[in-house]
Protein backbone atom coordinates (compact mmCIF):
# COMPACT_ATOMS: atom_id res chain seq x y z
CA UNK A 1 -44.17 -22.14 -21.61
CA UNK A 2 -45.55 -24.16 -19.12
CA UNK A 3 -47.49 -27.59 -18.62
CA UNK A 4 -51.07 -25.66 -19.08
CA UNK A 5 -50.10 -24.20 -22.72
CA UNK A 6 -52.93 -25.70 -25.22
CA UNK A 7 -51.50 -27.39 -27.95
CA UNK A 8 -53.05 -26.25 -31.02
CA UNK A 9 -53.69 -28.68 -32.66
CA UNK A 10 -54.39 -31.02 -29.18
CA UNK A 11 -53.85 -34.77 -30.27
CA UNK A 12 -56.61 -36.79 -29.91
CA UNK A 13 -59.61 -33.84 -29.65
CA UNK A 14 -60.96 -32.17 -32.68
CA UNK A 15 -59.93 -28.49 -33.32
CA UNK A 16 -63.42 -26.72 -32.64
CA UNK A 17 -62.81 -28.34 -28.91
CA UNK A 18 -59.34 -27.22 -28.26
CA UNK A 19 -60.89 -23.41 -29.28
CA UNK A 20 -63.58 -24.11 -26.96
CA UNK A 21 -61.16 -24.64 -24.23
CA UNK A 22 -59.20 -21.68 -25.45
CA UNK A 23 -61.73 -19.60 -24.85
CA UNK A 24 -62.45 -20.27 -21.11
CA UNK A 25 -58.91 -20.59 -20.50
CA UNK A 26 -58.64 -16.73 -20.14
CA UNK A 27 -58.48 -13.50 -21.53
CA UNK A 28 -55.19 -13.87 -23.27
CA UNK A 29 -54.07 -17.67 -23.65
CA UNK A 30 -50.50 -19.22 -23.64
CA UNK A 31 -50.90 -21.68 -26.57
CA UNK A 32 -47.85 -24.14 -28.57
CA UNK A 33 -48.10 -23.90 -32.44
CA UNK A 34 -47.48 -27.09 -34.50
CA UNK A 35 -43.85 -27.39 -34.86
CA UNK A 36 -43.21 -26.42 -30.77
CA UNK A 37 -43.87 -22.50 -31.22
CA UNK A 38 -44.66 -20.80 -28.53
CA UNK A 39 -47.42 -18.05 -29.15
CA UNK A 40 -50.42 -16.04 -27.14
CA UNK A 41 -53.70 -15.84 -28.40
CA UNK A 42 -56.24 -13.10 -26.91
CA UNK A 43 -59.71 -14.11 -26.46
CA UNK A 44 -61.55 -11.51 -24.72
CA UNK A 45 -62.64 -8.22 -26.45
CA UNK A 46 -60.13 -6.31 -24.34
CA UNK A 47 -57.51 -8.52 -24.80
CA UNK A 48 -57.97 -8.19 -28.48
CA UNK A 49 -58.63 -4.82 -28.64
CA UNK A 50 -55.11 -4.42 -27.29
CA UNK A 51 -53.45 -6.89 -29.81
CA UNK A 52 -55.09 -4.85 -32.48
CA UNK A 53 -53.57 -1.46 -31.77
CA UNK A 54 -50.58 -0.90 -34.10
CA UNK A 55 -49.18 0.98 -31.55
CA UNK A 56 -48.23 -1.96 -29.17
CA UNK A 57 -47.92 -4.87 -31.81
CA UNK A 58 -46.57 -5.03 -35.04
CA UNK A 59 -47.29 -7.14 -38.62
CA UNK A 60 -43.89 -7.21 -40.54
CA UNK A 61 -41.88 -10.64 -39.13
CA UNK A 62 -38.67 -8.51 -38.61
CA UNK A 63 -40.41 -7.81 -35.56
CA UNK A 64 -39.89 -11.74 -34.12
CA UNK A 65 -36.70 -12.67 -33.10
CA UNK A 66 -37.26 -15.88 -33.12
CA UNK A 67 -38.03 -15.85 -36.67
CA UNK A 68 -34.70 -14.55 -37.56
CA UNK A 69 -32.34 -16.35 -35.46
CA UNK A 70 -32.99 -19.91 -35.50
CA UNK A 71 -35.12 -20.52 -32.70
CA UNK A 72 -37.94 -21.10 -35.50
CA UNK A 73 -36.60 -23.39 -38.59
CA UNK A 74 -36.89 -22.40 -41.54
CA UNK A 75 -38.93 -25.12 -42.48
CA UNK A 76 -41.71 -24.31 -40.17
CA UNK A 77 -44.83 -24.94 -42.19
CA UNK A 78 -46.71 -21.67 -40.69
CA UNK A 79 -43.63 -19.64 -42.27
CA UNK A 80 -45.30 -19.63 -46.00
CA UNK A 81 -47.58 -17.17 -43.86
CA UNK A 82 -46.10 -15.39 -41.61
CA UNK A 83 -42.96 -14.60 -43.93
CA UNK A 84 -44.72 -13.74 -47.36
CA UNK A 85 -44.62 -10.02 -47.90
CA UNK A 86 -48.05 -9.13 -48.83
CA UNK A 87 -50.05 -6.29 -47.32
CA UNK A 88 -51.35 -8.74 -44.30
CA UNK A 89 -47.83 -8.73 -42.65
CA UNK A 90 -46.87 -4.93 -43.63
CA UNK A 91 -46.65 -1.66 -41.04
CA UNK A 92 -46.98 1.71 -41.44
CA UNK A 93 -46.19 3.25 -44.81
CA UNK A 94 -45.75 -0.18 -46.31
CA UNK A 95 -48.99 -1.27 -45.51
CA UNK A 96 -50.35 2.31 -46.70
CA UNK A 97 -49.14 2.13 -50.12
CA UNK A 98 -50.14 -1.30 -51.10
CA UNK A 99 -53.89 -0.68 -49.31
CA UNK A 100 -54.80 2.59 -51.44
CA UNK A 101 -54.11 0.35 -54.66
CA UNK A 102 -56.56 -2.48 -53.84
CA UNK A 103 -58.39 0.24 -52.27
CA UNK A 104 -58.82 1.98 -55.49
CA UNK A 105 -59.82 -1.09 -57.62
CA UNK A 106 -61.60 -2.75 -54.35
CA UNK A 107 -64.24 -0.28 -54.30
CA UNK A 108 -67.80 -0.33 -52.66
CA UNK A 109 -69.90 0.22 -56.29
CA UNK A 110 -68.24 -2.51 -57.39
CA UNK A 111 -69.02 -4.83 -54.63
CA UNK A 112 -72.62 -3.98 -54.71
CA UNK A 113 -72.95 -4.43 -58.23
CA UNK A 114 -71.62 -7.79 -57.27
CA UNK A 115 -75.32 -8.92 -55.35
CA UNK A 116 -76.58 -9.94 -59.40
CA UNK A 117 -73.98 -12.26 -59.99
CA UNK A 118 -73.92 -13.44 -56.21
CA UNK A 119 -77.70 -14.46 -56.12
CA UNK A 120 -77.40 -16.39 -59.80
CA UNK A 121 -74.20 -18.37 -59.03
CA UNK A 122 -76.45 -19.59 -55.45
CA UNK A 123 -79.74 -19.75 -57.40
CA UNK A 124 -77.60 -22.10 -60.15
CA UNK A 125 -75.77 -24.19 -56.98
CA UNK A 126 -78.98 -24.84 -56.12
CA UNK A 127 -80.23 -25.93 -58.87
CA UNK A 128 -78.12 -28.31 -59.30
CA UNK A 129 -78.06 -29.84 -56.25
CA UNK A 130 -78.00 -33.86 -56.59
CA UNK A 131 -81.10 -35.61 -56.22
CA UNK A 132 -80.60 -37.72 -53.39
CA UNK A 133 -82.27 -37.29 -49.75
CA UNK A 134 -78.92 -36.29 -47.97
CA UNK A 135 -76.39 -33.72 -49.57
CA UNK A 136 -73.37 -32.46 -48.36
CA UNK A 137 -74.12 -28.68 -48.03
CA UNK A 138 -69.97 -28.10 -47.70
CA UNK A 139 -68.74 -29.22 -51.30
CA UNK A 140 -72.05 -28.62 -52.95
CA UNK A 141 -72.98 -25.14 -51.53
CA UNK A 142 -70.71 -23.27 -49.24
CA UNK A 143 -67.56 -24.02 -50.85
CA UNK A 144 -68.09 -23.40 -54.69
CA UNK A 145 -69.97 -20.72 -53.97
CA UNK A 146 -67.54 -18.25 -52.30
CA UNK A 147 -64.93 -19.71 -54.23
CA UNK A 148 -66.89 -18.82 -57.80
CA UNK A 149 -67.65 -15.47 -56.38
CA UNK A 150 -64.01 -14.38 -55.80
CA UNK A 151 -62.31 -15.41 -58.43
CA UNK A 152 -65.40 -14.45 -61.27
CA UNK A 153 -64.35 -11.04 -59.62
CA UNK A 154 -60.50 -11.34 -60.42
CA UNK A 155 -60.98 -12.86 -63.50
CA UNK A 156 -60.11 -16.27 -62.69
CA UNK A 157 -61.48 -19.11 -65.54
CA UNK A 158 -63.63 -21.14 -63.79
CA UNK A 159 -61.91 -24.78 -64.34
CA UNK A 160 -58.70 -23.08 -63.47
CA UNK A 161 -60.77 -22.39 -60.11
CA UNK A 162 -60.07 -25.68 -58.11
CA UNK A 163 -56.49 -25.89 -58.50
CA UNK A 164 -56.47 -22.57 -56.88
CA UNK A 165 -58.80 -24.10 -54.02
CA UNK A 166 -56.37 -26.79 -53.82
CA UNK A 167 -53.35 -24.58 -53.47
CA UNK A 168 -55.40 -22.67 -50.53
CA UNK A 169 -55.92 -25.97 -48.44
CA UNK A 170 -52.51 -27.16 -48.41
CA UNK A 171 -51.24 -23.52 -47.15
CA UNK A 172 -53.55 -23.35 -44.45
CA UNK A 173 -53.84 -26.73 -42.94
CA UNK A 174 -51.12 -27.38 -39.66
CA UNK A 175 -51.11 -31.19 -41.23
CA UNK A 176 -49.04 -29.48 -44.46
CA UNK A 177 -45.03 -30.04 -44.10
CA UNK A 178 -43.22 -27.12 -44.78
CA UNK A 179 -42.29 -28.68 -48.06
CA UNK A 180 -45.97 -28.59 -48.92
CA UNK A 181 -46.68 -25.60 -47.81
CA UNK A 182 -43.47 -23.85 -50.15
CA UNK A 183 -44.51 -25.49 -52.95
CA UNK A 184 -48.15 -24.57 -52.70
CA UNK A 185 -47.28 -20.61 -52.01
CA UNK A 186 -44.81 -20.94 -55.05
CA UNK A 187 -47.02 -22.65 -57.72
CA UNK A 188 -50.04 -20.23 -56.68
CA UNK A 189 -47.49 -17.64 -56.91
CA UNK A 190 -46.60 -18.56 -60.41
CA UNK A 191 -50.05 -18.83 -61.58
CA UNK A 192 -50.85 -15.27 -60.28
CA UNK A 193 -47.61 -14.19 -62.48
CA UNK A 194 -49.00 -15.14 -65.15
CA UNK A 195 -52.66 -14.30 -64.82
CA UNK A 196 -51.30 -10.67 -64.45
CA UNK A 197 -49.87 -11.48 -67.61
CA UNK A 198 -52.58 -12.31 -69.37
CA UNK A 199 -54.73 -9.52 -67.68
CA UNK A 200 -52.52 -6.78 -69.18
CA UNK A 201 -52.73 -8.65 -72.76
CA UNK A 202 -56.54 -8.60 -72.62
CA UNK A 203 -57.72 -6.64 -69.51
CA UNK A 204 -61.39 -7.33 -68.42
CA UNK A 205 -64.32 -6.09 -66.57
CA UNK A 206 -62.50 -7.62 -63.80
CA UNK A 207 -60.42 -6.68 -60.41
CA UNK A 208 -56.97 -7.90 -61.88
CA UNK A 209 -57.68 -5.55 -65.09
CA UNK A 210 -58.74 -3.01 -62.32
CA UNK A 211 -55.58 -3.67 -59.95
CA UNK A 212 -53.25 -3.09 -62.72
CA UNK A 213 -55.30 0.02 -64.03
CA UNK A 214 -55.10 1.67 -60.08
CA UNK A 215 -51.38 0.77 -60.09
CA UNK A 216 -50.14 2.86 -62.64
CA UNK A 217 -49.85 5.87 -60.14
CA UNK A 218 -48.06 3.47 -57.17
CA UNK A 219 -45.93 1.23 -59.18
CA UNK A 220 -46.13 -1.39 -57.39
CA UNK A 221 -43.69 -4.58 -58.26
CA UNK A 222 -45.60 -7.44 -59.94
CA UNK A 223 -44.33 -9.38 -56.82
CA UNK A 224 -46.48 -6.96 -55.29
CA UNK A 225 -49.14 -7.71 -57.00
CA UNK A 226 -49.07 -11.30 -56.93
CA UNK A 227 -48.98 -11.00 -53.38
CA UNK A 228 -51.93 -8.97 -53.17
CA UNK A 229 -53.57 -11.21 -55.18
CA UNK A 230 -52.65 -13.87 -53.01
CA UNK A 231 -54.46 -12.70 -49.95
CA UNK A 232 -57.11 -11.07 -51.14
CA UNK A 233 -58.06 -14.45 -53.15
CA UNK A 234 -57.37 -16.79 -50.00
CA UNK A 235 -58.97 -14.59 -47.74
CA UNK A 236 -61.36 -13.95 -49.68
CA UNK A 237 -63.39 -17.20 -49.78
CA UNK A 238 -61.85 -19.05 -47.26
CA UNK A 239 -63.52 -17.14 -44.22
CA UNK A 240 -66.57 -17.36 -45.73
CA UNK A 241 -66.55 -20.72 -46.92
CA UNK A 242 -66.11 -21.61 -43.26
CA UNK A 243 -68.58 -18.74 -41.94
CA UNK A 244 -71.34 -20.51 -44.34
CA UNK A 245 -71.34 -23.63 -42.59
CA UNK A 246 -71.23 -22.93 -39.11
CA UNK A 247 -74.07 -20.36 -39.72
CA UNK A 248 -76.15 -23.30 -41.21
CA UNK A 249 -75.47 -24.90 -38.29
CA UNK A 250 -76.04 -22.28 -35.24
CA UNK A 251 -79.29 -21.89 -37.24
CA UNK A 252 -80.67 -25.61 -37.23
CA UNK A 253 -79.46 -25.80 -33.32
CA UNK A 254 -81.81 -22.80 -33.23
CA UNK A 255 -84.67 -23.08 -35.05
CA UNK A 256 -86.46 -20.38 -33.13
CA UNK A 257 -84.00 -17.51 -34.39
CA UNK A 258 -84.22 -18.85 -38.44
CA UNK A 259 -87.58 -19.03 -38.09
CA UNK A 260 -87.22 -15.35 -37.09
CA UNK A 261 -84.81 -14.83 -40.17
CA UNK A 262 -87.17 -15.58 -42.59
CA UNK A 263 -90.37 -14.32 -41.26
CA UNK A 264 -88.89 -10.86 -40.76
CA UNK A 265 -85.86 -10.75 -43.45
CA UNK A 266 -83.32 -10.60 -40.53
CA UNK A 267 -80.80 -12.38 -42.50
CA UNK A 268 -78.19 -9.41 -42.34
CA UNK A 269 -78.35 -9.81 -38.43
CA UNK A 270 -78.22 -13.45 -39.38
CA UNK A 271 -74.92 -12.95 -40.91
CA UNK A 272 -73.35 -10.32 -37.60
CA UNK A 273 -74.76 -13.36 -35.01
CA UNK A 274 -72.90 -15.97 -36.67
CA UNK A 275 -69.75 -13.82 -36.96
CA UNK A 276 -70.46 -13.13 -33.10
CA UNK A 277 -71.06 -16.54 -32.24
CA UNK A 278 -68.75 -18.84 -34.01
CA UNK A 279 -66.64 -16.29 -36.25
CA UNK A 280 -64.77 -18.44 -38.84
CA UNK A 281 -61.52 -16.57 -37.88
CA UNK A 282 -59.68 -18.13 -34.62
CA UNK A 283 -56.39 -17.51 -35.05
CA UNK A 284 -56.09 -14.52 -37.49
CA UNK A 285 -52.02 -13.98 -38.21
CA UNK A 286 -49.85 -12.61 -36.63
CA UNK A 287 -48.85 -9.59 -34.55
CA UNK A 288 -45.76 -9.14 -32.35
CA UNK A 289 -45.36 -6.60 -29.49
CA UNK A 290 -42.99 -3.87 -30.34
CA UNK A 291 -41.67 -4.15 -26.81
CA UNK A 292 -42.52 -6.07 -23.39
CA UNK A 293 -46.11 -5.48 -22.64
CA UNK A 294 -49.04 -6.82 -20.44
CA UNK A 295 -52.39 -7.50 -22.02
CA UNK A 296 -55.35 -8.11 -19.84
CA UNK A 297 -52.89 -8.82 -17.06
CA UNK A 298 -50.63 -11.02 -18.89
CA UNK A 299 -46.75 -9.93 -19.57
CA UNK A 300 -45.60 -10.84 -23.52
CA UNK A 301 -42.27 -10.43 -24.35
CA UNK A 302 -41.33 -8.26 -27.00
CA UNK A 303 -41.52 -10.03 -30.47
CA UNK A 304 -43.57 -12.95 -29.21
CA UNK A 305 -45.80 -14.24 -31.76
CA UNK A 306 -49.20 -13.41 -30.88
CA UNK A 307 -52.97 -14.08 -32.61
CA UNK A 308 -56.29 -12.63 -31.55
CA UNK A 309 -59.50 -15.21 -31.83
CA UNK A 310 -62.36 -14.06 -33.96
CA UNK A 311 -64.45 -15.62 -31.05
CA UNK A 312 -64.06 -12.41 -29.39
CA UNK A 313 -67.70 -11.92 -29.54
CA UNK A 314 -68.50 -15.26 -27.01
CA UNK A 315 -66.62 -12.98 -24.66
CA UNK A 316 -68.82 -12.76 -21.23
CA UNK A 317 -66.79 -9.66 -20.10
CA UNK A 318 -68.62 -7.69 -23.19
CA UNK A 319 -71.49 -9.60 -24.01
CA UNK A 320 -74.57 -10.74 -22.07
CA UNK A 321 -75.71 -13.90 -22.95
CA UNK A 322 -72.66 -14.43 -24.88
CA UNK A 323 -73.37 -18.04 -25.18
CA UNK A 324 -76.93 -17.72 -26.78
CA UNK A 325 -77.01 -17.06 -30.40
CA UNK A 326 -79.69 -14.66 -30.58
CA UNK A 327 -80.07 -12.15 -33.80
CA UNK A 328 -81.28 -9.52 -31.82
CA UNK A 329 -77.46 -9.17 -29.83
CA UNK A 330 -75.82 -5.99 -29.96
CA UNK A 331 -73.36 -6.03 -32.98
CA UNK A 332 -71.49 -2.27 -32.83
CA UNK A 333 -67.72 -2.57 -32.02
CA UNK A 334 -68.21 -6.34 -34.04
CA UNK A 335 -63.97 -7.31 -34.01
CA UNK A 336 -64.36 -10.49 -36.41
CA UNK A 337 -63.34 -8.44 -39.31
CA UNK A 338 -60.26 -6.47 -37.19
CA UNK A 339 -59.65 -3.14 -36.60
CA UNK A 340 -57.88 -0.07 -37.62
CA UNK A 341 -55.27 -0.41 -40.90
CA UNK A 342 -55.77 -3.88 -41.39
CA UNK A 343 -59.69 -4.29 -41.01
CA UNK A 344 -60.52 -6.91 -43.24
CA UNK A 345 -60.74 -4.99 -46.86
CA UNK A 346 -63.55 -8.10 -47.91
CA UNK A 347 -65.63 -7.27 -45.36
CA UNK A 348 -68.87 -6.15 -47.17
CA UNK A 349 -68.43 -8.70 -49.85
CA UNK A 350 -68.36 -11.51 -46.92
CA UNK A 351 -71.11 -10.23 -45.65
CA UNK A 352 -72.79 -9.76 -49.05
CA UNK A 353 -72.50 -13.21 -50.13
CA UNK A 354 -73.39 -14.55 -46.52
CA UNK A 355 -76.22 -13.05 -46.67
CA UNK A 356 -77.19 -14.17 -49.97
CA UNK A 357 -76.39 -17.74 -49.57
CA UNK A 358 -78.10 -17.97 -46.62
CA UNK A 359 -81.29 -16.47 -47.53
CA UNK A 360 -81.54 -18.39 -50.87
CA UNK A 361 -80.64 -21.71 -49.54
CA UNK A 362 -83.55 -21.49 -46.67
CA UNK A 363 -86.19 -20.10 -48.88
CA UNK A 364 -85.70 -22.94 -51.20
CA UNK A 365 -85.19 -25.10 -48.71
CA UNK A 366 -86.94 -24.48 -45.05
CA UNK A 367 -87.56 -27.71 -43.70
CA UNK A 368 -83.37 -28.29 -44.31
CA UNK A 369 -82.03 -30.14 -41.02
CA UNK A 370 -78.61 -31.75 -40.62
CA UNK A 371 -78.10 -35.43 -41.48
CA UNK A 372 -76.10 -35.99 -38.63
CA UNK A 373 -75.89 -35.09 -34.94
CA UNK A 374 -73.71 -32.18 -34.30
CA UNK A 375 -71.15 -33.68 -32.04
CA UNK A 376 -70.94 -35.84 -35.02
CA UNK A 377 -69.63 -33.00 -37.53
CA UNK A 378 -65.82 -32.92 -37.97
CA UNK A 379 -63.52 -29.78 -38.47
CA UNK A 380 -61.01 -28.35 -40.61
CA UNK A 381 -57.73 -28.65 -38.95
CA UNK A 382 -56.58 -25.31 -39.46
CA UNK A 383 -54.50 -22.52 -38.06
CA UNK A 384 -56.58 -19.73 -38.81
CA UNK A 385 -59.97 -20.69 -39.50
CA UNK A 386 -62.64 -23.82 -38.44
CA UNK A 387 -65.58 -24.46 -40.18
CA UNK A 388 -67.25 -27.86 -40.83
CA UNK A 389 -65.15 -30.12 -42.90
CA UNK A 390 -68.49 -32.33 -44.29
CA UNK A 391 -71.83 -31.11 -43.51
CA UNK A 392 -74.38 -33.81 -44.93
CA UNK A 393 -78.07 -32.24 -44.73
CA UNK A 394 -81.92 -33.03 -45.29
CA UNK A 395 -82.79 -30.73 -47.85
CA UNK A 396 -86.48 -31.83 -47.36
CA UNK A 397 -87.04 -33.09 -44.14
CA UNK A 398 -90.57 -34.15 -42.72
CA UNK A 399 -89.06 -33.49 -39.50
């Protein structure tokens, strides 16, 4: 690729930068993985759009040459992604069979039933809060919430949740070796063995119990499993760890629109704006094109590993006023959750909890302001999702 690829990460500027300069760098951008990888990543709606339709690009690595014949080691850290054979990187039939189990388990009565349980794990985060004039929001709030939500769901013990949080870092951070990044997949992977075990010993009101109830019809391996289990779990507070905390921040850089929020109980277009604006998704793994093809303009070799930004939505070519963050934008066609066979299945409960937390946290506390100036907030150095690594806040600001 050629001297104007962006290096992602870019030594020496933080990683919510180098996506800033992805973004006006094109519709489709030429961009170097860690490890020397060459990849694109589309930006604009359109260019997106096109990356999403099964029909061009494909999931399953057998797709990427280079994946296969040397040209990427085998050690490549981003390999304990893009090679594990869970639903996320399965085509067609594949990806068919191993959606209508989670689909029968993952089902929308039992996310909604969910909004109880949501509001008293953020009403108890809350509470307990530390009693000090600056907190940070990230590791008292936004992380442990998501993070409680998804695995109460699965059944996951809660002091069994951090090692799982733990495990979840080290895969998705481009600062992991591929040593690290092995071992993490393959200890998680182990401990979802044996909490399948455990489920079918004593099953619960929970989705594991429910996941193994749904499968007697597919029979799906327990590798299977585990590696449903695996996504779903990862994905499933990840995002929306991330998605907390740069909501909390569009809306203090904007105090006009969470005034708004709370005067007129807009927090559900809260939530769509900040998925818009600064979607916690900018590199969401990987597609190749089934043959040559040109997106947006731009000719991609067959098998080329390619991403598509969740910043789609700061996309001028679809959106007016696409740098504003303004909760009365148009939201229909909204691409931060995907499209087509592989729309994000934890869509609604993301946007459950965001809403939630969000809503809670500035009703109990509406004079909240961040500690620190924003150019003064680092970010996660990660290959599929940015959010704020610390976010240290005022929970009761004169200001």
């Amino acid at each position: 690729m050629s001297e104007q690829v962006i290096q992602l990460p870019t030594p020496g500027e933080s990683i919510l930068e180098t996506h800033e300069r992805i973004l006006r760098a094109g519709e489709i951008v030429p961009i170097e993985l860690p490890g020397g990888v060459g990849a694109y990543l589309a930006v604009s709606h359109r260019a997106a759009g096109a990356v999403l339709d099964d029909k061009l690009f494909a999931k399953h690595p057998s797709n990427c040459p280079a994946l296969r014949d040397g040209r990427i080691p085998a050690d490549w850290p981003l390999r304990a992604l893009t090679d594990a054979e869970h639903m996320l990187n399965q085509d067609g039939a594949a990806h068919r069979r191993l959606r209508q189990t989670i689909n029968k388990a993952f089902t929308p009565a039992r996310i909604a039933a969910l909004e109880p349980r949501i509001q008293q794990i953020a009403d108890e985060l809350i509470d307990n809060f530390p009693e000090t004039e600056e907190i940070d929001l990230i590791s008292n709030y936004t992380t442990p919430l998501p993070v409680r939500v998804i695995c109460d769901l699965f059944g996951v013990p809660v002091h069994e949740q951090p090692q799982l949080k733990a495990w979840t870092l080290t895969i998705v951070s481009v600062t992991s070796t591929g040593a690290e990044t092995q071992a993490a997949m393959a200890a998680m992977g182990g401990y979802f063995f044996e909490l399948l075990a455990r489920k079918r010993a004593e099953p619960g009101d929970d989705l594991t119990s429910a996941l193994l109830a749904a499968n007697a019809e597919n029979e799906l391996t327990d590798e299977e499993l585990v590696g449903m289990l695996w996504l779903v779990i990862v994905a499933g507070h990840e995002t929306t760890v991330h998605l907390l905390g740069n909501a909390v921040i569009a809306l203090r850089e904007h105090p006009g629109q969470l005034a708004r929020a709370r005067a007129e109980d807009r927090w559900a277009d809260v939530v769509e704006e900040a998925l818009r604006y600064r979607s916690s998704v900018v590199g969401a793994l990987m597609r190749y094109p089934l043959e040559d093809v040109t997106v947006a303009g731009v000719d991609i070799p067959a098998g080329t590993p390619t991403l598509w930004h969740g910043g789609v939505g700061r996309d001028p070519l679809r959106y007016p006023d696409a740098e504003v963050f303004d909760i009365d934008h148009e939201h229909r066609d909204q691409l931060a959750f995907g499209r087509g066979p592989h729309f994000c299945l934890g869509a609604p409960l993301a946007r459950l909890e965001s809403r939630i937390a969000l809503q809670t946290l500035f009703t109990r506390y509406p004079k909240l302001v961040l500690a620190v100036p924003t150019t003064e907030i680092e970010y996660t150095v990660q290959i599929s999702t940015v959010g704020p690594e610390k976010l240290p806040v005022r929970l009761n600001s004169a200001s």
